[in-house]
C-alpha atoms as a PDB file:
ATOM      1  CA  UNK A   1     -64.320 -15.307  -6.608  1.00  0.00           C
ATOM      2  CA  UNK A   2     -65.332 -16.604 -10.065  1.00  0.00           C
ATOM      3  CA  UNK A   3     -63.049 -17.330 -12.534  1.00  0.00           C
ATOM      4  CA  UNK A   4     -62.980 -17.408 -16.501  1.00  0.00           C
ATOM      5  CA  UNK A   5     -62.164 -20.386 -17.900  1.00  0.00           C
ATOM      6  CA  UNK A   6     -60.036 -18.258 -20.384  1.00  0.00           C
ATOM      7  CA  UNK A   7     -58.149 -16.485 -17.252  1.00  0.00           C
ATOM      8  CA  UNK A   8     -56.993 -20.331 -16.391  1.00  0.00           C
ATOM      9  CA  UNK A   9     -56.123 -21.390 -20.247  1.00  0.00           C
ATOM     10  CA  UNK A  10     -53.483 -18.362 -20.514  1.00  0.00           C
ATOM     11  CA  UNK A  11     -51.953 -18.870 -17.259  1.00  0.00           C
ATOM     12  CA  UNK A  12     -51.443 -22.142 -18.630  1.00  0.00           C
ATOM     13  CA  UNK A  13     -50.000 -21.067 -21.683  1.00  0.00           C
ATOM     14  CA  UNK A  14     -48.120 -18.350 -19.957  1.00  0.00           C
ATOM     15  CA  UNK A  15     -46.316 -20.961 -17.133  1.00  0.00           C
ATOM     16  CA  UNK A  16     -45.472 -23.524 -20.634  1.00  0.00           C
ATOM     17  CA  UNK A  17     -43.775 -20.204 -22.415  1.00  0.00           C
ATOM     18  CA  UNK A  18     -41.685 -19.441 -18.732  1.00  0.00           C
ATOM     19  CA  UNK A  19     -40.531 -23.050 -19.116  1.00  0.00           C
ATOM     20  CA  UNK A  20     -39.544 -23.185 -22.376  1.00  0.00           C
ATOM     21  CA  UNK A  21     -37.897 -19.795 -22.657  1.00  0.00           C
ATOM     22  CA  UNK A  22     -35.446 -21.667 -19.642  1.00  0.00           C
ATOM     23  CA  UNK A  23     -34.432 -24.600 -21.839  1.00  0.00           C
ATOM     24  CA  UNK A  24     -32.210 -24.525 -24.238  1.00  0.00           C
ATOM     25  CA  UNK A  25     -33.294 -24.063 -28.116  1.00  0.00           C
ATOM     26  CA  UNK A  26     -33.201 -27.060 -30.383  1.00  0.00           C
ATOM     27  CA  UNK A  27     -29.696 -27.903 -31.623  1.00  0.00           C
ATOM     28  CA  UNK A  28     -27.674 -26.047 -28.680  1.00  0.00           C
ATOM     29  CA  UNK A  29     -25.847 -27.811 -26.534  1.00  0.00           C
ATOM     30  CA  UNK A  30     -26.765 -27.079 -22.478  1.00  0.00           C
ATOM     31  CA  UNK A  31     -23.047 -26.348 -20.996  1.00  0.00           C
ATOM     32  CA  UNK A  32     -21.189 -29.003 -19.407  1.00  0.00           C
ATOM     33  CA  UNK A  33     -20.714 -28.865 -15.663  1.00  0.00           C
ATOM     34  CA  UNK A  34     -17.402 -28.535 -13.921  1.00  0.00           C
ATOM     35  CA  UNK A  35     -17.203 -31.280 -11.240  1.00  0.00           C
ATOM     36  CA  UNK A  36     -13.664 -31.122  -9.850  1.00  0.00           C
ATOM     37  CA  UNK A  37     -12.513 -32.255  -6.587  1.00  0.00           C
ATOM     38  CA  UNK A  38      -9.252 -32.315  -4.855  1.00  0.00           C
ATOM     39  CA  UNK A  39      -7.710 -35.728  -4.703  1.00  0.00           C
ATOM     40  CA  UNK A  40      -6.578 -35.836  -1.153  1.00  0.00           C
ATOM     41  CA  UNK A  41      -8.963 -32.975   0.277  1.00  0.00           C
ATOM     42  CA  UNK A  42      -6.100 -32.932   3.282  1.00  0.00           C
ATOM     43  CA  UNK A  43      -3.690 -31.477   0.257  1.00  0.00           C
ATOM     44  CA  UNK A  44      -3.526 -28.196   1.262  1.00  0.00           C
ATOM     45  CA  UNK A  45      -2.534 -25.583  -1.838  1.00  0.00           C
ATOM     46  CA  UNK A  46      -1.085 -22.747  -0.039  1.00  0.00           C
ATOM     47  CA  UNK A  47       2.037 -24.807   1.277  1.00  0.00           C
ATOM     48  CA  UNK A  48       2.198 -28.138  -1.145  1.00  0.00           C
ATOM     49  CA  UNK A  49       2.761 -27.865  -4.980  1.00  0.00           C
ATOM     50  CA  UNK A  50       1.846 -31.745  -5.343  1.00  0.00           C
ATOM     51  CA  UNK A  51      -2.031 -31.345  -4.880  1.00  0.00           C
ATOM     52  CA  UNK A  52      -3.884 -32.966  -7.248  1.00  0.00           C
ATOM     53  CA  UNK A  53      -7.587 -32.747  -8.892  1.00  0.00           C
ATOM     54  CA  UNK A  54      -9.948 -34.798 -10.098  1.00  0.00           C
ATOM     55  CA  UNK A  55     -12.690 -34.187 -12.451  1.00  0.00           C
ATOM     56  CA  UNK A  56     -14.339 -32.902 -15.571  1.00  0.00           C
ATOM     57  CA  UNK A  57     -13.874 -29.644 -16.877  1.00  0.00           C
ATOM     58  CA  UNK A  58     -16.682 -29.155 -18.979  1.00  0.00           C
ATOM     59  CA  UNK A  59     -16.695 -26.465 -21.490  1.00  0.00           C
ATOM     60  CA  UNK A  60     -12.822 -25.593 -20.585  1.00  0.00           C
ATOM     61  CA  UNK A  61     -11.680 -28.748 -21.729  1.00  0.00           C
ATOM     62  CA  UNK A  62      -9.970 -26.906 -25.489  1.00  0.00           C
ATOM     63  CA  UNK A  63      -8.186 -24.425 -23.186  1.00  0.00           C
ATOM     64  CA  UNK A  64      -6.572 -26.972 -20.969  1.00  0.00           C
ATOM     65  CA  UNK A  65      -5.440 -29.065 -23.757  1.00  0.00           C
ATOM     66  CA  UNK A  66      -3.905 -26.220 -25.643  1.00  0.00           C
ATOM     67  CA  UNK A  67      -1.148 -26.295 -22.472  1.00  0.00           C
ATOM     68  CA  UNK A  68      -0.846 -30.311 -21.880  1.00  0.00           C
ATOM     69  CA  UNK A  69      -3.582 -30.912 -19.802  1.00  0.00           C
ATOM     70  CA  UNK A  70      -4.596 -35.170 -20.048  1.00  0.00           C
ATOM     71  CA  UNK A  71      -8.214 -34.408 -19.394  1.00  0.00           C
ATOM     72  CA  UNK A  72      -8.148 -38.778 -18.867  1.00  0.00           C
ATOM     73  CA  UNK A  73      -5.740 -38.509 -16.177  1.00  0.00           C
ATOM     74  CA  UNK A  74      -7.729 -35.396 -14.966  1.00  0.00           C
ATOM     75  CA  UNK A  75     -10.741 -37.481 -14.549  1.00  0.00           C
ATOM     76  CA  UNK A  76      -9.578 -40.927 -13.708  1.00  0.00           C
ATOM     77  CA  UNK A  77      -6.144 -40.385 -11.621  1.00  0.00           C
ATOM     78  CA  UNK A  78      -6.382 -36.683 -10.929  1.00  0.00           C
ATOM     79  CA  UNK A  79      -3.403 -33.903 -12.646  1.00  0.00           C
ATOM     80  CA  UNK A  80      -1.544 -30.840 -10.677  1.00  0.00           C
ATOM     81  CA  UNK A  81      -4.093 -28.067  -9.753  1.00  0.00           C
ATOM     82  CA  UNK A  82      -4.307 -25.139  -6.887  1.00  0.00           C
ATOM     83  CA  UNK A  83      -7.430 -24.820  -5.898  1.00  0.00           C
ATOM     84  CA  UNK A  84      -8.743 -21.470  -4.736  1.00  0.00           C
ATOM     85  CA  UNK A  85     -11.672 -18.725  -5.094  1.00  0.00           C
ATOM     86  CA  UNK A  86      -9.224 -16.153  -7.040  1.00  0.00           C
ATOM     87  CA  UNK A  87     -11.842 -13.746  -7.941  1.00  0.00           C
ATOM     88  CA  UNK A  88     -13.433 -13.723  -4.742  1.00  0.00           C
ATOM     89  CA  UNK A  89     -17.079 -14.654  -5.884  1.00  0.00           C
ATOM     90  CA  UNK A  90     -17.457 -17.556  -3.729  1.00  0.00           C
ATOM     91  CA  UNK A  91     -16.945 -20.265  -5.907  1.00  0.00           C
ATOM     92  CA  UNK A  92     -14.182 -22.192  -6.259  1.00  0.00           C
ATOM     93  CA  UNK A  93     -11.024 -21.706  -9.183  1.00  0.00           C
ATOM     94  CA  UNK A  94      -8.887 -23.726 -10.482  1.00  0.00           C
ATOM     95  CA  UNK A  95      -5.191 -23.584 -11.254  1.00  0.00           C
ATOM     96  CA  UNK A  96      -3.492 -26.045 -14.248  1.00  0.00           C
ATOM     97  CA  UNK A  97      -0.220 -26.199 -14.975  1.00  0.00           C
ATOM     98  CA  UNK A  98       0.894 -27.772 -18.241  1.00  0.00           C
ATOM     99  CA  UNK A  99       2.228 -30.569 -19.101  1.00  0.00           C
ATOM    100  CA  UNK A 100       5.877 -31.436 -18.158  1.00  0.00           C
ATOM    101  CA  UNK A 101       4.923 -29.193 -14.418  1.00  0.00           C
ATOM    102  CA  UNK A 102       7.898 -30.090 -11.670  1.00  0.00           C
ATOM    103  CA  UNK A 103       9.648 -27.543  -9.998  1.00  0.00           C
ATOM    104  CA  UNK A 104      12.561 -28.060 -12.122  1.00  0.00           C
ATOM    105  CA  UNK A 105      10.380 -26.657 -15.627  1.00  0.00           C
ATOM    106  CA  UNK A 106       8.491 -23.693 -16.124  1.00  0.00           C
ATOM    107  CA  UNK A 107       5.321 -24.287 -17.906  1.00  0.00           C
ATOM    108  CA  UNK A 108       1.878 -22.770 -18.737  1.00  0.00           C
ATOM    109  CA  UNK A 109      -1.124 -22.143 -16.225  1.00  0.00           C
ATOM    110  CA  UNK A 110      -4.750 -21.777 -17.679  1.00  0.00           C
ATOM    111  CA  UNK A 111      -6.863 -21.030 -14.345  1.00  0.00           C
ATOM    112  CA  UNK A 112     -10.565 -22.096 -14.466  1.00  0.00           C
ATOM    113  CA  UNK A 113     -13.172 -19.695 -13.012  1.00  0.00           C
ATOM    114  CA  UNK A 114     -16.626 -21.467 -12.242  1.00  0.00           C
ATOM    115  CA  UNK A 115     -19.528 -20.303 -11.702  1.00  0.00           C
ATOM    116  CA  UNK A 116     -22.929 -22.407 -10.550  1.00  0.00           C
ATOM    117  CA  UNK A 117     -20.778 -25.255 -11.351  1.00  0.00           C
ATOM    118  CA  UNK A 118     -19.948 -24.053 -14.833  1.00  0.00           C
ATOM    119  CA  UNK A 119     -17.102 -22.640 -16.696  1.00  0.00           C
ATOM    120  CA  UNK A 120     -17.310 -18.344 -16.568  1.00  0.00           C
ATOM    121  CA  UNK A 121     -14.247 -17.785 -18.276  1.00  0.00           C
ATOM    122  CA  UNK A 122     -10.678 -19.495 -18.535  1.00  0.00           C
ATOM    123  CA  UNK A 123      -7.353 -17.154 -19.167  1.00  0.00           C
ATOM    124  CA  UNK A 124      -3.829 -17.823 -18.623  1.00  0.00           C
ATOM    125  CA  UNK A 125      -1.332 -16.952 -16.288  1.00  0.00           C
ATOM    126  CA  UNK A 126       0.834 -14.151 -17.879  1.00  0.00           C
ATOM    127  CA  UNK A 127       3.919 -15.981 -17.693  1.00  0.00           C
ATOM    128  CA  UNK A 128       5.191 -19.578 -16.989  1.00  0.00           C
ATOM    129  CA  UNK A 129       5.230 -21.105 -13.591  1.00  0.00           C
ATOM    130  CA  UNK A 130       7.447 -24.062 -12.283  1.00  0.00           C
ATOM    131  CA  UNK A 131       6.430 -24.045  -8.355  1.00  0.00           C
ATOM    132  CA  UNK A 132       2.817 -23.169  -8.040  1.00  0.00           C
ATOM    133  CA  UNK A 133       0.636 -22.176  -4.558  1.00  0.00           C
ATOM    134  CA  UNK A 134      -1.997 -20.631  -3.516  1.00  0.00           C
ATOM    135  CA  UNK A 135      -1.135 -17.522  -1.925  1.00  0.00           C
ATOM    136  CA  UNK A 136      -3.179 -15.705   0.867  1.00  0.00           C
ATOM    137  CA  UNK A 137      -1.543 -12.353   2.112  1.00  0.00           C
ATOM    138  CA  UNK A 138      -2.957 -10.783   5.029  1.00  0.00           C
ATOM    139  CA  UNK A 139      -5.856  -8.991   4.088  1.00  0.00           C
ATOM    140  CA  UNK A 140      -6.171  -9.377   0.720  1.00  0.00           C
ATOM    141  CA  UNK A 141      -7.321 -11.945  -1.722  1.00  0.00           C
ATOM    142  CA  UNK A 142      -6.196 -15.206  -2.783  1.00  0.00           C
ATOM    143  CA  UNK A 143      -3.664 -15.538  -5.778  1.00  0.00           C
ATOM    144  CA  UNK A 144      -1.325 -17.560  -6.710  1.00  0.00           C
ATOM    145  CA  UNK A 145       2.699 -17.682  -6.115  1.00  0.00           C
ATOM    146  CA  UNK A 146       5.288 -18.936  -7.997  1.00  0.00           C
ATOM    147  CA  UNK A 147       8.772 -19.739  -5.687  1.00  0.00           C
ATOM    148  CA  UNK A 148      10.867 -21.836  -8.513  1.00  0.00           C
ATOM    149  CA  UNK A 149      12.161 -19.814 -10.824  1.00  0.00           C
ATOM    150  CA  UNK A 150      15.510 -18.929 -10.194  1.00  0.00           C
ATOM    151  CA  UNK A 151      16.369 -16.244  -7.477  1.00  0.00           C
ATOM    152  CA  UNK A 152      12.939 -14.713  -7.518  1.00  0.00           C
ATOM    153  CA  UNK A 153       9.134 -15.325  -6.074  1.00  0.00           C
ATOM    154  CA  UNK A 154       6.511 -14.260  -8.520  1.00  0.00           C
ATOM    155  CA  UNK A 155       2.759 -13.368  -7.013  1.00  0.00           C
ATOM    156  CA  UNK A 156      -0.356 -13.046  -9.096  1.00  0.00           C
ATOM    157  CA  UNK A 157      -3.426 -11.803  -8.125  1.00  0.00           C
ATOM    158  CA  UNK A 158      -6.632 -11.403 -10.449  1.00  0.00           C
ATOM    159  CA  UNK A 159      -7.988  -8.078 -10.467  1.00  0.00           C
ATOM    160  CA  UNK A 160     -11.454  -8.891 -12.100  1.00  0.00           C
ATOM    161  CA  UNK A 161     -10.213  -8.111 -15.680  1.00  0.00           C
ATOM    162  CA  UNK A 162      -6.824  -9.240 -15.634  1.00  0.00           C
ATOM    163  CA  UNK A 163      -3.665 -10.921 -13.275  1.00  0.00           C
ATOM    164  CA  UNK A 164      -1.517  -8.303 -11.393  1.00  0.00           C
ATOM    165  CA  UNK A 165       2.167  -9.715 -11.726  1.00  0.00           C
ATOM    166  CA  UNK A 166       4.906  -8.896  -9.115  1.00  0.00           C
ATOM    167  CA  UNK A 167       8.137 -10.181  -8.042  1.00  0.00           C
ATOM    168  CA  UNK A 168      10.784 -10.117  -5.665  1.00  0.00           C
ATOM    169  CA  UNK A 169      13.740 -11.630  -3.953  1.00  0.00           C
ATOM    170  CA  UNK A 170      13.148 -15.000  -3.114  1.00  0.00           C
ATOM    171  CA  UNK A 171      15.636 -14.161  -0.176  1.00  0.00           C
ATOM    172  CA  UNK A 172      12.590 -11.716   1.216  1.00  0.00           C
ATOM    173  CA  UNK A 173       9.639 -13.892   1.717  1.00  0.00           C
END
């Protein structure tokens, strides 16, 4: 088969414009990556509310400050988190309580969906938590529980768009 030189100049052009259009344009910023890691990775979420992470956030770090999260105890000595795929895309999410989080104080959440090891999208839970699992009911998807406030046990599960939010008796469970 014989070949024109100018056949072999534009594929060369062509394979430089594919590369470039994959980089990011002068003056933006490539996200940050989310590298986050359970402390103990024997801490198990869906029956301890002492787990802790450690990590960067990337891109999420502004949301997790608005509620009290020390990113620099985040990354160095690790900060309350549930860890869990809560959309059910494979990938893992991650749950932050606030600042002040015990299971005597209700505080915020912000939960941290990744995605190829970067932030897709950060939202809060509805309502403040004080005592916060991971929660896997038969058949169904991960969420997240809530079994300190008062005389009631609060579930969340995300539907894609939003949180579902129901309650009942903690005497039930």
């Amino acid at each position: 088969m014989i070949q024109r030189p100018w056949t072999c100049i534009w594929a060369s052009v062509l394979s430089v414009a594919v590369g470039c259009a994959e980089a990011p344009l002068r003056g933006e910023e490539t996200p940050s990556r989310v590298a986050i890691a359970l402390a103990d990775e024997g801490c198990d979420t869906e029956t301890s509310t002492r787990c802790l992470c450690v990590g960067t956030v990337g891109d999420a770090a502004p949301r997790l400050e608005e509620v009290g999260v020390d990113l620099d105890a985040l990354r160095k000595d690790g900060w309350p988190c549930v860890r869990g795929d809560f959309d059910q895309d494979g990938a893992p999410d991650y749950a932050f309580p606030g600042e002040g989080y015990s299971c005597n104080q209700s505080v915020p959440v912000r939960v941290l969906f990744t995605r190829g090891g970067h932030v897709r999208e950060v939202l809060a839970l509805p309502r403040e938590v004080s005592c916060l699992q991971r929660y896997v009911p038969m058949g169904s998807s991960q969420g997240l529980v809530d079994r300190g406030e008062g005389n009631a046990t609060w579930f969340y599960q995300f539907d894609g768009k939003g949180w579902l939010v129901t309650s009942q008796r903690s005497e039930e469970n």
